[in-house]
C-alpha atoms as a PDB file:
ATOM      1  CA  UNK A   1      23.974 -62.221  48.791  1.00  0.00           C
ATOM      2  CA  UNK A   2      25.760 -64.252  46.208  1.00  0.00           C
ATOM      3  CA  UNK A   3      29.208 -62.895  46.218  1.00  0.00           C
ATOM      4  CA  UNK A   4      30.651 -62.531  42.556  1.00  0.00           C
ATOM      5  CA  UNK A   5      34.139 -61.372  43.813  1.00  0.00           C
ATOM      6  CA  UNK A   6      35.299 -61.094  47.577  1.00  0.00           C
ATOM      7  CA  UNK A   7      38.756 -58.793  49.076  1.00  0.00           C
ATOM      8  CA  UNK A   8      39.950 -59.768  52.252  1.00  0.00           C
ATOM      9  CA  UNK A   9      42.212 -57.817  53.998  1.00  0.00           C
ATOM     10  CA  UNK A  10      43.305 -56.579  50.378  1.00  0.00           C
ATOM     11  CA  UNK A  11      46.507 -54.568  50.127  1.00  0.00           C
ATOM     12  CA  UNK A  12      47.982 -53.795  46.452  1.00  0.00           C
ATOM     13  CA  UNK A  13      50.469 -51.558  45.548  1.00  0.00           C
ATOM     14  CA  UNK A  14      53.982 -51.725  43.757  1.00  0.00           C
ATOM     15  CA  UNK A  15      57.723 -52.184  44.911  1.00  0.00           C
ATOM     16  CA  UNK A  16      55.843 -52.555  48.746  1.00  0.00           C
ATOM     17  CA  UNK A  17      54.386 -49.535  48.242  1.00  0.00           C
ATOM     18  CA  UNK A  18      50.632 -49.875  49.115  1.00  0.00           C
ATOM     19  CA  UNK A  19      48.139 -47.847  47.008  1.00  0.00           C
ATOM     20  CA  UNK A  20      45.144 -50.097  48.167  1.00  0.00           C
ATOM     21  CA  UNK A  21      45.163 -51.400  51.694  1.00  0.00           C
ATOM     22  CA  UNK A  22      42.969 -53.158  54.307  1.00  0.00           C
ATOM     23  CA  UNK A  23      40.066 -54.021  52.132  1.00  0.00           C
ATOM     24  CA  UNK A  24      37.312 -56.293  53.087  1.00  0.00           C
ATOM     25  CA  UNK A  25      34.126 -56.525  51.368  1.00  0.00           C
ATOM     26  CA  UNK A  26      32.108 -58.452  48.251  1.00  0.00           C
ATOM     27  CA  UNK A  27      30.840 -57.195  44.814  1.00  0.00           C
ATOM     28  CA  UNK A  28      27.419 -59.298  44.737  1.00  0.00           C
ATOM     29  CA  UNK A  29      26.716 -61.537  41.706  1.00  0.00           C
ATOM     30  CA  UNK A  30      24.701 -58.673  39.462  1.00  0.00           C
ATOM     31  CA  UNK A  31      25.772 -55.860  41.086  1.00  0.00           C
ATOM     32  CA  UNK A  32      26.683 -52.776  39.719  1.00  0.00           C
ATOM     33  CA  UNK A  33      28.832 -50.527  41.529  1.00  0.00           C
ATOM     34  CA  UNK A  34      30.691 -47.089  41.249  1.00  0.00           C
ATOM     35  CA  UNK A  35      33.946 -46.629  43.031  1.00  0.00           C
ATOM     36  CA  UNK A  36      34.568 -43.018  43.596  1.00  0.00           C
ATOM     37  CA  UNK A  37      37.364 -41.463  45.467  1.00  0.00           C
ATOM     38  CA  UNK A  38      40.064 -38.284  45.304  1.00  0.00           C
ATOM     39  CA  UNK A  39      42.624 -39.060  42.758  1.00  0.00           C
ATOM     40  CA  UNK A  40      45.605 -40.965  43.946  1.00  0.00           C
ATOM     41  CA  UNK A  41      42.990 -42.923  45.933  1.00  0.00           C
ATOM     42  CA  UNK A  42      43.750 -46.538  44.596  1.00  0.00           C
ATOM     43  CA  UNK A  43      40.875 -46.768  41.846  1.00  0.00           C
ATOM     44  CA  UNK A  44      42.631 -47.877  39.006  1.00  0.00           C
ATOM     45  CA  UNK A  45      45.071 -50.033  41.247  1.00  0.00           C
ATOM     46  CA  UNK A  46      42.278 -52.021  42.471  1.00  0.00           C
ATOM     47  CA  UNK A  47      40.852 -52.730  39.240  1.00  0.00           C
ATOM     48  CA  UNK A  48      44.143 -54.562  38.314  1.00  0.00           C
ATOM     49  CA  UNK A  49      44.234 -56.515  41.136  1.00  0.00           C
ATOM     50  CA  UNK A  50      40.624 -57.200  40.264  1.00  0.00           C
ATOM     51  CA  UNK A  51      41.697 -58.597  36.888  1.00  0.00           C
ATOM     52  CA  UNK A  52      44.730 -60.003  37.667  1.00  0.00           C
ATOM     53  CA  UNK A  53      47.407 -57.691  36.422  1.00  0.00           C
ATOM     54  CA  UNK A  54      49.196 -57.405  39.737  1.00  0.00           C
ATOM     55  CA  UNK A  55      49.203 -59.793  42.583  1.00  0.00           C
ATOM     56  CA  UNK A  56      48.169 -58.379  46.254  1.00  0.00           C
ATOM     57  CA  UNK A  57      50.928 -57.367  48.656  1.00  0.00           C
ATOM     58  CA  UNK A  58      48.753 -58.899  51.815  1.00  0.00           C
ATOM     59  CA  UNK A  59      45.668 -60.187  51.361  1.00  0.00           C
ATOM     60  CA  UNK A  60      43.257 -62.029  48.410  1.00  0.00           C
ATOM     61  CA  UNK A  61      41.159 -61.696  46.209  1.00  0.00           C
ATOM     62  CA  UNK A  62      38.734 -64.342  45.533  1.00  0.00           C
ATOM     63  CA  UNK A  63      37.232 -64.640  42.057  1.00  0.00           C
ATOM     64  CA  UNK A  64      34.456 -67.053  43.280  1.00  0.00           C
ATOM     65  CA  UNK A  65      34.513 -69.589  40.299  1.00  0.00           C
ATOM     66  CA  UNK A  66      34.912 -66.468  37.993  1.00  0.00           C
ATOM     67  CA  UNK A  67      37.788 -67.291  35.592  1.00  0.00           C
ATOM     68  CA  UNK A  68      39.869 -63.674  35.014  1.00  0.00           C
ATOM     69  CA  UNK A  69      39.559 -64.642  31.713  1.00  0.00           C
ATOM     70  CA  UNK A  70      36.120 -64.110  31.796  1.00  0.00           C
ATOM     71  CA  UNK A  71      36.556 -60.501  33.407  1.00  0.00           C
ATOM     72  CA  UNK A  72      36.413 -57.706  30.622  1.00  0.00           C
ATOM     73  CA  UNK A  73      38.747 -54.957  31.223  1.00  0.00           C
ATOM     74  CA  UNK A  74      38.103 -51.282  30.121  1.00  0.00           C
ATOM     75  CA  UNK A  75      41.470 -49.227  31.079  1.00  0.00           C
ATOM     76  CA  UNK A  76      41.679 -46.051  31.017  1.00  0.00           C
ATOM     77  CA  UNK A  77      41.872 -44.402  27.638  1.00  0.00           C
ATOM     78  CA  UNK A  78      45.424 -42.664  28.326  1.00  0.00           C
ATOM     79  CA  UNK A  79      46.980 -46.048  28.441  1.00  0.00           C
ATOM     80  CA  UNK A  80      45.866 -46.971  25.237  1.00  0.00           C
ATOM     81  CA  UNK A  81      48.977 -46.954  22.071  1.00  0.00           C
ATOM     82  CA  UNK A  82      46.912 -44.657  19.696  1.00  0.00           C
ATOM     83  CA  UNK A  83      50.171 -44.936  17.739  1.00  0.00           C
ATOM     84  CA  UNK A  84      50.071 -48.733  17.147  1.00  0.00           C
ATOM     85  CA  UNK A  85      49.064 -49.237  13.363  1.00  0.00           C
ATOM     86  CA  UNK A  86      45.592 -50.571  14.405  1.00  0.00           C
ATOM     87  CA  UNK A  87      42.168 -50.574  12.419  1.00  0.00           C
ATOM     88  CA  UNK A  88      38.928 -49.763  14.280  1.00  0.00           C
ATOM     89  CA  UNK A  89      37.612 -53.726  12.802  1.00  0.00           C
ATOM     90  CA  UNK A  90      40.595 -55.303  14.283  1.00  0.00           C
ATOM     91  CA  UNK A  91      41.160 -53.692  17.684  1.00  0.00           C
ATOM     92  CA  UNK A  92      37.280 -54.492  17.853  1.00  0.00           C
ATOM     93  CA  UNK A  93      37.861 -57.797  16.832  1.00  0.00           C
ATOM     94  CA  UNK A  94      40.432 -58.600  19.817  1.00  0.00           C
ATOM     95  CA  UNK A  95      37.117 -58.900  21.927  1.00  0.00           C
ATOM     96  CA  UNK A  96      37.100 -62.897  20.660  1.00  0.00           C
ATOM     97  CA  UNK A  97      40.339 -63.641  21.970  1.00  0.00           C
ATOM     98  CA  UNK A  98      38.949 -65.788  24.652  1.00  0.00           C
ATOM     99  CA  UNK A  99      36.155 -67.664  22.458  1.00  0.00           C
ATOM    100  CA  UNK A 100      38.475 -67.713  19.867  1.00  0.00           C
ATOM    101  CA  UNK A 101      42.538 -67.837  20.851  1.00  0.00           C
ATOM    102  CA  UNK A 102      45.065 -65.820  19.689  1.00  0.00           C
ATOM    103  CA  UNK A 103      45.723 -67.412  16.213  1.00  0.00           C
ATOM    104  CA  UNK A 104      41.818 -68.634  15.735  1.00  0.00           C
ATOM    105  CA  UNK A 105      40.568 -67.804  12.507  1.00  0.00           C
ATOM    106  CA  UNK A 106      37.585 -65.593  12.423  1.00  0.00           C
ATOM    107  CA  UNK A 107      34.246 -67.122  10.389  1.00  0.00           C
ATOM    108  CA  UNK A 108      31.362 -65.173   9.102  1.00  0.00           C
ATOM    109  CA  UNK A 109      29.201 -65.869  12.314  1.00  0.00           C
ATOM    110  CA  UNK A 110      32.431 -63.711  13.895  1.00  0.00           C
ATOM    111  CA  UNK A 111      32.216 -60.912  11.434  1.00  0.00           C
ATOM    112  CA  UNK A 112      28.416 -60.640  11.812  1.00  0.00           C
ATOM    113  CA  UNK A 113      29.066 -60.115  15.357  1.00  0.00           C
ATOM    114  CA  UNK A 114      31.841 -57.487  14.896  1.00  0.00           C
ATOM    115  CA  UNK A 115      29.193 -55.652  12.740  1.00  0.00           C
ATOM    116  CA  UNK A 116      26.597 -55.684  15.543  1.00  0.00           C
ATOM    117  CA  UNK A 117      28.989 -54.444  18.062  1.00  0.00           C
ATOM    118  CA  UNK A 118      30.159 -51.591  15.793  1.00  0.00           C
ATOM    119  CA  UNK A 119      26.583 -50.703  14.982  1.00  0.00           C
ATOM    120  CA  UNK A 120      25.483 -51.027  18.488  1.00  0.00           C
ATOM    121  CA  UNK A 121      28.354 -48.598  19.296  1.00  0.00           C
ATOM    122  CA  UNK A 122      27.310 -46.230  16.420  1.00  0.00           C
ATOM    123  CA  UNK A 123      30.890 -46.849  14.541  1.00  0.00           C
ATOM    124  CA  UNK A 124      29.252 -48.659  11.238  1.00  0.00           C
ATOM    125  CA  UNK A 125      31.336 -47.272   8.590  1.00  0.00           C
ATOM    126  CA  UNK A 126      34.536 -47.032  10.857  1.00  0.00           C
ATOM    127  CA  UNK A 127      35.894 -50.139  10.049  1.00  0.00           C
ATOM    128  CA  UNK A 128      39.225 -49.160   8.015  1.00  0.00           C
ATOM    129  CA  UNK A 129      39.683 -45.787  10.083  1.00  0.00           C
ATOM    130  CA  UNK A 130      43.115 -46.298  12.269  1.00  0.00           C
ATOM    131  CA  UNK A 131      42.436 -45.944  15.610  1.00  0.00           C
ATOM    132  CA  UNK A 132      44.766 -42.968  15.994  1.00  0.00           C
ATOM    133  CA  UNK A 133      42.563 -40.831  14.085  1.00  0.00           C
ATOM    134  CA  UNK A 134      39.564 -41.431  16.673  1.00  0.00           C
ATOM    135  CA  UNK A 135      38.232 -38.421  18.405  1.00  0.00           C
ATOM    136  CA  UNK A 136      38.226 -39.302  22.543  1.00  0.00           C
ATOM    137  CA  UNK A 137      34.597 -40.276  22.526  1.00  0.00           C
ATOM    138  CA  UNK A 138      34.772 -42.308  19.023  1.00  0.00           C
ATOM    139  CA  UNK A 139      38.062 -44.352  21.025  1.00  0.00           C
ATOM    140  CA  UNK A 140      35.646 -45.417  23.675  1.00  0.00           C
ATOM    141  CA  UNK A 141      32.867 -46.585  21.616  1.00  0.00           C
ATOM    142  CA  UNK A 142      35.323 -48.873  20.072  1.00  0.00           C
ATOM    143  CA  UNK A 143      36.424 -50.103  23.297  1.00  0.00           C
ATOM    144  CA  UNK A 144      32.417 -50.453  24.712  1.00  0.00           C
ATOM    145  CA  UNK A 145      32.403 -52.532  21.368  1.00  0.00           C
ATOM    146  CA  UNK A 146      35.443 -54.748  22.077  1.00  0.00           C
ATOM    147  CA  UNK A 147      33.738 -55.484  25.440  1.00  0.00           C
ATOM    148  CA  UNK A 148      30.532 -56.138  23.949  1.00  0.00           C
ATOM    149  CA  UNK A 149      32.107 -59.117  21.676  1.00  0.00           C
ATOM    150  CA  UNK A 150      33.638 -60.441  24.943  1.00  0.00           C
ATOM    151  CA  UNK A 151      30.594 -61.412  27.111  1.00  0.00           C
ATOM    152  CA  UNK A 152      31.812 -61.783  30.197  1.00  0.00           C
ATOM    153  CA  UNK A 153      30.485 -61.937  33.462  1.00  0.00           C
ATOM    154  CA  UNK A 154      32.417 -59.298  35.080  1.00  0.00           C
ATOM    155  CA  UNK A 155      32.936 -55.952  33.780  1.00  0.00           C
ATOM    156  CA  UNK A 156      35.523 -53.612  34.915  1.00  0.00           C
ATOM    157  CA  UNK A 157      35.653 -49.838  33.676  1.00  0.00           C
ATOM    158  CA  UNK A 158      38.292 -47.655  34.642  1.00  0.00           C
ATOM    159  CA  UNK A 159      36.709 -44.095  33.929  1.00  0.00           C
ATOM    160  CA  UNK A 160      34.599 -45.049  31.156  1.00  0.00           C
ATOM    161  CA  UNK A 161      33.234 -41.490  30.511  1.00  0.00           C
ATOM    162  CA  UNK A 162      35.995 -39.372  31.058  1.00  0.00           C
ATOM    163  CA  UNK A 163      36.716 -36.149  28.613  1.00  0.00           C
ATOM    164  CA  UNK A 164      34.169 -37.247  26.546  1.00  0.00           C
ATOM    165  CA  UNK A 165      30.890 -35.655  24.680  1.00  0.00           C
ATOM    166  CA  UNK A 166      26.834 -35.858  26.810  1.00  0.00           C
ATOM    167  CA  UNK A 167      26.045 -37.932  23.976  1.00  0.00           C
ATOM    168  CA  UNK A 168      28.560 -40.718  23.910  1.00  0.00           C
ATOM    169  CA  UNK A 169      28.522 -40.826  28.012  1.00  0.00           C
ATOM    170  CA  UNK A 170      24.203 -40.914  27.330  1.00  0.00           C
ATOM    171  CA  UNK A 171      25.076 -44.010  24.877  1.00  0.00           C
ATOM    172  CA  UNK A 172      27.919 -45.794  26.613  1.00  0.00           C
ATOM    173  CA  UNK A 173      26.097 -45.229  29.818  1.00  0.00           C
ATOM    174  CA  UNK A 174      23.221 -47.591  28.757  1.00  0.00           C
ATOM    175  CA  UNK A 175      24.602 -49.652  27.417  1.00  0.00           C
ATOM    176  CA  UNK A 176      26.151 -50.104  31.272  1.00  0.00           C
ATOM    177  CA  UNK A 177      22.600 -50.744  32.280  1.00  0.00           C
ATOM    178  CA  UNK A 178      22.203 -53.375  29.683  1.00  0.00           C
ATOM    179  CA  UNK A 179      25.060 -55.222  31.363  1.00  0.00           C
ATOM    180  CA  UNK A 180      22.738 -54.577  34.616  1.00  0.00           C
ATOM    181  CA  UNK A 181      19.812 -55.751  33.467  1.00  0.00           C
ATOM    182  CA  UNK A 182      21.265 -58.923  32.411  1.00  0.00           C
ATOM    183  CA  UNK A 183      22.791 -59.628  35.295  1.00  0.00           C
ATOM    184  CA  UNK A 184      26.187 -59.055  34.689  1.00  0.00           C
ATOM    185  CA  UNK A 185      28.646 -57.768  37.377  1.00  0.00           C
ATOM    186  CA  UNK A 186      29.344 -54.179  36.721  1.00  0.00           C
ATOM    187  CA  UNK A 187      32.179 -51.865  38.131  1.00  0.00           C
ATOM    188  CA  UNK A 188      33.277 -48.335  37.409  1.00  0.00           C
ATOM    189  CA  UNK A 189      35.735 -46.077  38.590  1.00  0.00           C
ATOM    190  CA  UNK A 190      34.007 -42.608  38.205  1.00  0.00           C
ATOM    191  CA  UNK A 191      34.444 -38.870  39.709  1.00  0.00           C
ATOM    192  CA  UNK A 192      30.924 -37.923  38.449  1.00  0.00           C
ATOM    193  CA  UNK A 193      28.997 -38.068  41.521  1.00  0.00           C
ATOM    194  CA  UNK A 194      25.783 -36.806  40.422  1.00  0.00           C
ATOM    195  CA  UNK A 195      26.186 -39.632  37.801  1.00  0.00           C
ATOM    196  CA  UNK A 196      27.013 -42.068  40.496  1.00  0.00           C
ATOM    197  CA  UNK A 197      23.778 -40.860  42.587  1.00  0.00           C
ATOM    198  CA  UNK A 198      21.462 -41.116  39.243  1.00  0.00           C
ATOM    199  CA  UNK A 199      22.568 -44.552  38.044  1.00  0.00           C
ATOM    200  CA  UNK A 200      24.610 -46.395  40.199  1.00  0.00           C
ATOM    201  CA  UNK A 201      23.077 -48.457  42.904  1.00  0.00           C
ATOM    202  CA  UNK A 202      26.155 -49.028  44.958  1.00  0.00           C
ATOM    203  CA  UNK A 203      28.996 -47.708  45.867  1.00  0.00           C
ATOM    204  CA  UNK A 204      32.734 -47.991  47.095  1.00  0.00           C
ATOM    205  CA  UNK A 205      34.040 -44.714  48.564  1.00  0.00           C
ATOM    206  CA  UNK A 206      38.153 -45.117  48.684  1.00  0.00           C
ATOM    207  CA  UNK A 207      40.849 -43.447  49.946  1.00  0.00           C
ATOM    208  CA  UNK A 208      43.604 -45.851  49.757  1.00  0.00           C
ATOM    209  CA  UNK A 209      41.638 -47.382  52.528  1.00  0.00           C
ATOM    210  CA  UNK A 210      37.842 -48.036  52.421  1.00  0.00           C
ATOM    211  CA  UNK A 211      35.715 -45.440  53.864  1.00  0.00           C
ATOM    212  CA  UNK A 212      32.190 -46.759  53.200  1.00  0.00           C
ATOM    213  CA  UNK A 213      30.611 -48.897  50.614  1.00  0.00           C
ATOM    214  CA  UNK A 214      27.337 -49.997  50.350  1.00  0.00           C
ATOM    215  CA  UNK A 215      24.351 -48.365  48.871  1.00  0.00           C
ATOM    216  CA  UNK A 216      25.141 -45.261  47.394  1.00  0.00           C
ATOM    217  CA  UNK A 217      22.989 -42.796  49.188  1.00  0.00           C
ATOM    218  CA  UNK A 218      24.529 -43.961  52.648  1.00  0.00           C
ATOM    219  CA  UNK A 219      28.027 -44.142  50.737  1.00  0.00           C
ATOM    220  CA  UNK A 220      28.097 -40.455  49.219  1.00  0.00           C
ATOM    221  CA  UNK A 221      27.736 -38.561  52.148  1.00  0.00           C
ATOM    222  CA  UNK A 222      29.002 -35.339  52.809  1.00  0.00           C
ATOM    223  CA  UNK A 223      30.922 -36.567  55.704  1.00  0.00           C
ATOM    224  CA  UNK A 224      32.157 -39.397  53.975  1.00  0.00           C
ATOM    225  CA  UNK A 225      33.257 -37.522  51.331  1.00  0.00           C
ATOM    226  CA  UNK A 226      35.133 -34.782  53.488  1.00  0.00           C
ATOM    227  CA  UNK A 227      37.171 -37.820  55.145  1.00  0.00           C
ATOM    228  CA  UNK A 228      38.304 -39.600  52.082  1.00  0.00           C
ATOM    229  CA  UNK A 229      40.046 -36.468  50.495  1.00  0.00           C
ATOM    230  CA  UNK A 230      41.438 -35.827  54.518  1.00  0.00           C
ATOM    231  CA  UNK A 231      42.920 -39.435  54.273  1.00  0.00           C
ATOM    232  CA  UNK A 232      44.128 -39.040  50.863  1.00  0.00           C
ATOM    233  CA  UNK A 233      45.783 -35.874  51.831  1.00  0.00           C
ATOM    234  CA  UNK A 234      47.226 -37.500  54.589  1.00  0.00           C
ATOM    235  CA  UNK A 235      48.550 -40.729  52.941  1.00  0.00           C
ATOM    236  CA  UNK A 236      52.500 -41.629  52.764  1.00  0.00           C
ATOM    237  CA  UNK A 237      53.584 -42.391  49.572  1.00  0.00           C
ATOM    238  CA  UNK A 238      56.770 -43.647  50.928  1.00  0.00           C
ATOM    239  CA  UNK A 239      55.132 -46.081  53.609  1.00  0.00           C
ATOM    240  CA  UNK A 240      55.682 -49.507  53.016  1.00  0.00           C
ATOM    241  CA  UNK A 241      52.875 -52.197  53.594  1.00  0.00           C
ATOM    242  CA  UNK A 242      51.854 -52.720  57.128  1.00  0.00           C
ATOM    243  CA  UNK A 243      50.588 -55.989  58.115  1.00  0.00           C
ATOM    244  CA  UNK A 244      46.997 -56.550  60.481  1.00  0.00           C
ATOM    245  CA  UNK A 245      47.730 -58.927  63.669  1.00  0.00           C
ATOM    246  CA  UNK A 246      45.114 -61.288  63.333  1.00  0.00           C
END
């Protein structure tokens, strides 16, 4: 296996407090994987240690020649400003930041690709619409469209298809096996397990601690299952990091 991204003895969390702790394992070059746990489990706190918006407590995380640059980042919607005076065409448009800087003008190869992302999204004719006006699943197509104009290796989705309509989860869903097919590295936090079982080869059962990952079918067991919400139940908020005698 060609790792893309390995944790070893991972522990995240904030002010000492682990939410994440003990991890070992590798996301394979290609791979694409659901994480799935209880809420409060450490989902969304991996993912930024994943992309580099907080540093581990204990532990690493090696990004195996991967710039975090080149790791797309879908939060979830809830921490999106829908009040920031934004236009669908230029929050869209913020997926060239990397190819492009932060002050790079953008040409009419740029604006042909904007286009193609919007269409592929179904958002043509969305352009000027601010992006507070958006219903829940319109918001996410934009964002699936800012990641499309990115084109990175790694993809990272925090509850991509969360409170929103069968059709837009349908849509945004293959476009996730796009990524697949072209060998892109694929991650997403999700609490559909049916979904999970359908389309996702892999998975990463947490509960602050890792209870199982591998292939899903061995992952999402109902014994599995049963001890990640006992651990999660069980977990001390208040307990500072502990530290693995090596």
């Amino acid at each position: 296996m060609t790792e893309q991204l390995r944790f070893r003895n991972l522990t995240l969390g904030y002010d000492r407090h682990p939410a994440v702790h003990h991890l070992d394992g590798a996301f394979a070059v290609g791979s694409l994987t659901a994480v799935v746990g209880p809420n409060g489990a450490g989902k969304s706190t991996l993912f930024k240690g994943v992309v580099g918006a907080i540093k581990p407590l204990a532990g690493s995380v090696e990004r195996n020649g991967v710039d975090p640059q080149d790791i797309a980042y879908l939060p979830q919607v809830a921490e999106i400003d829908r009040t920031f005076p934004i236009n669908v065409y230029d929050m869209v448009s913020m997926g060239l930041w990397r190819s492009k800087g932060l002050f790079g003008g953008i040409g009419a190869k740029d604006r042909d690709a904007i286009e193609a992302a919007l269409a592929t999204v179904g958002l043509t004719g969305f352009e000027q619409r601010a992006i507070g006006t958006l219903s829940g699943g319109q918001m996410q197509r934009m964002l699936f469209a800012r990641l499309l104009l990115q084109d990175a290796r790694v993809i990272v989705l925090d509850e991509p298809f969360n409170a929103i309509d069968a059709k837009t989860s349908a849509d945004l869903l293959a476009l996730v096996r796009q990524w697949h097919s072209e060998k892109r590295t694929v991650m997403a936090a999700l609490h559909d397990l049916d979904l999970v079982k359908l389309h996702f080869p892999d998975a990463l059962l947490l509960a602050r601690e890792p209870v199982a990952w591998g292939a899903t079918a061995t992952v999402l067991t109902d014994e599995n299952i049963l001890k990640a919400r006992r651990m999660c139940e069980a977990f001390d908020e208040h307990a500072e990091a502990c530290v693995v005698a090596a």
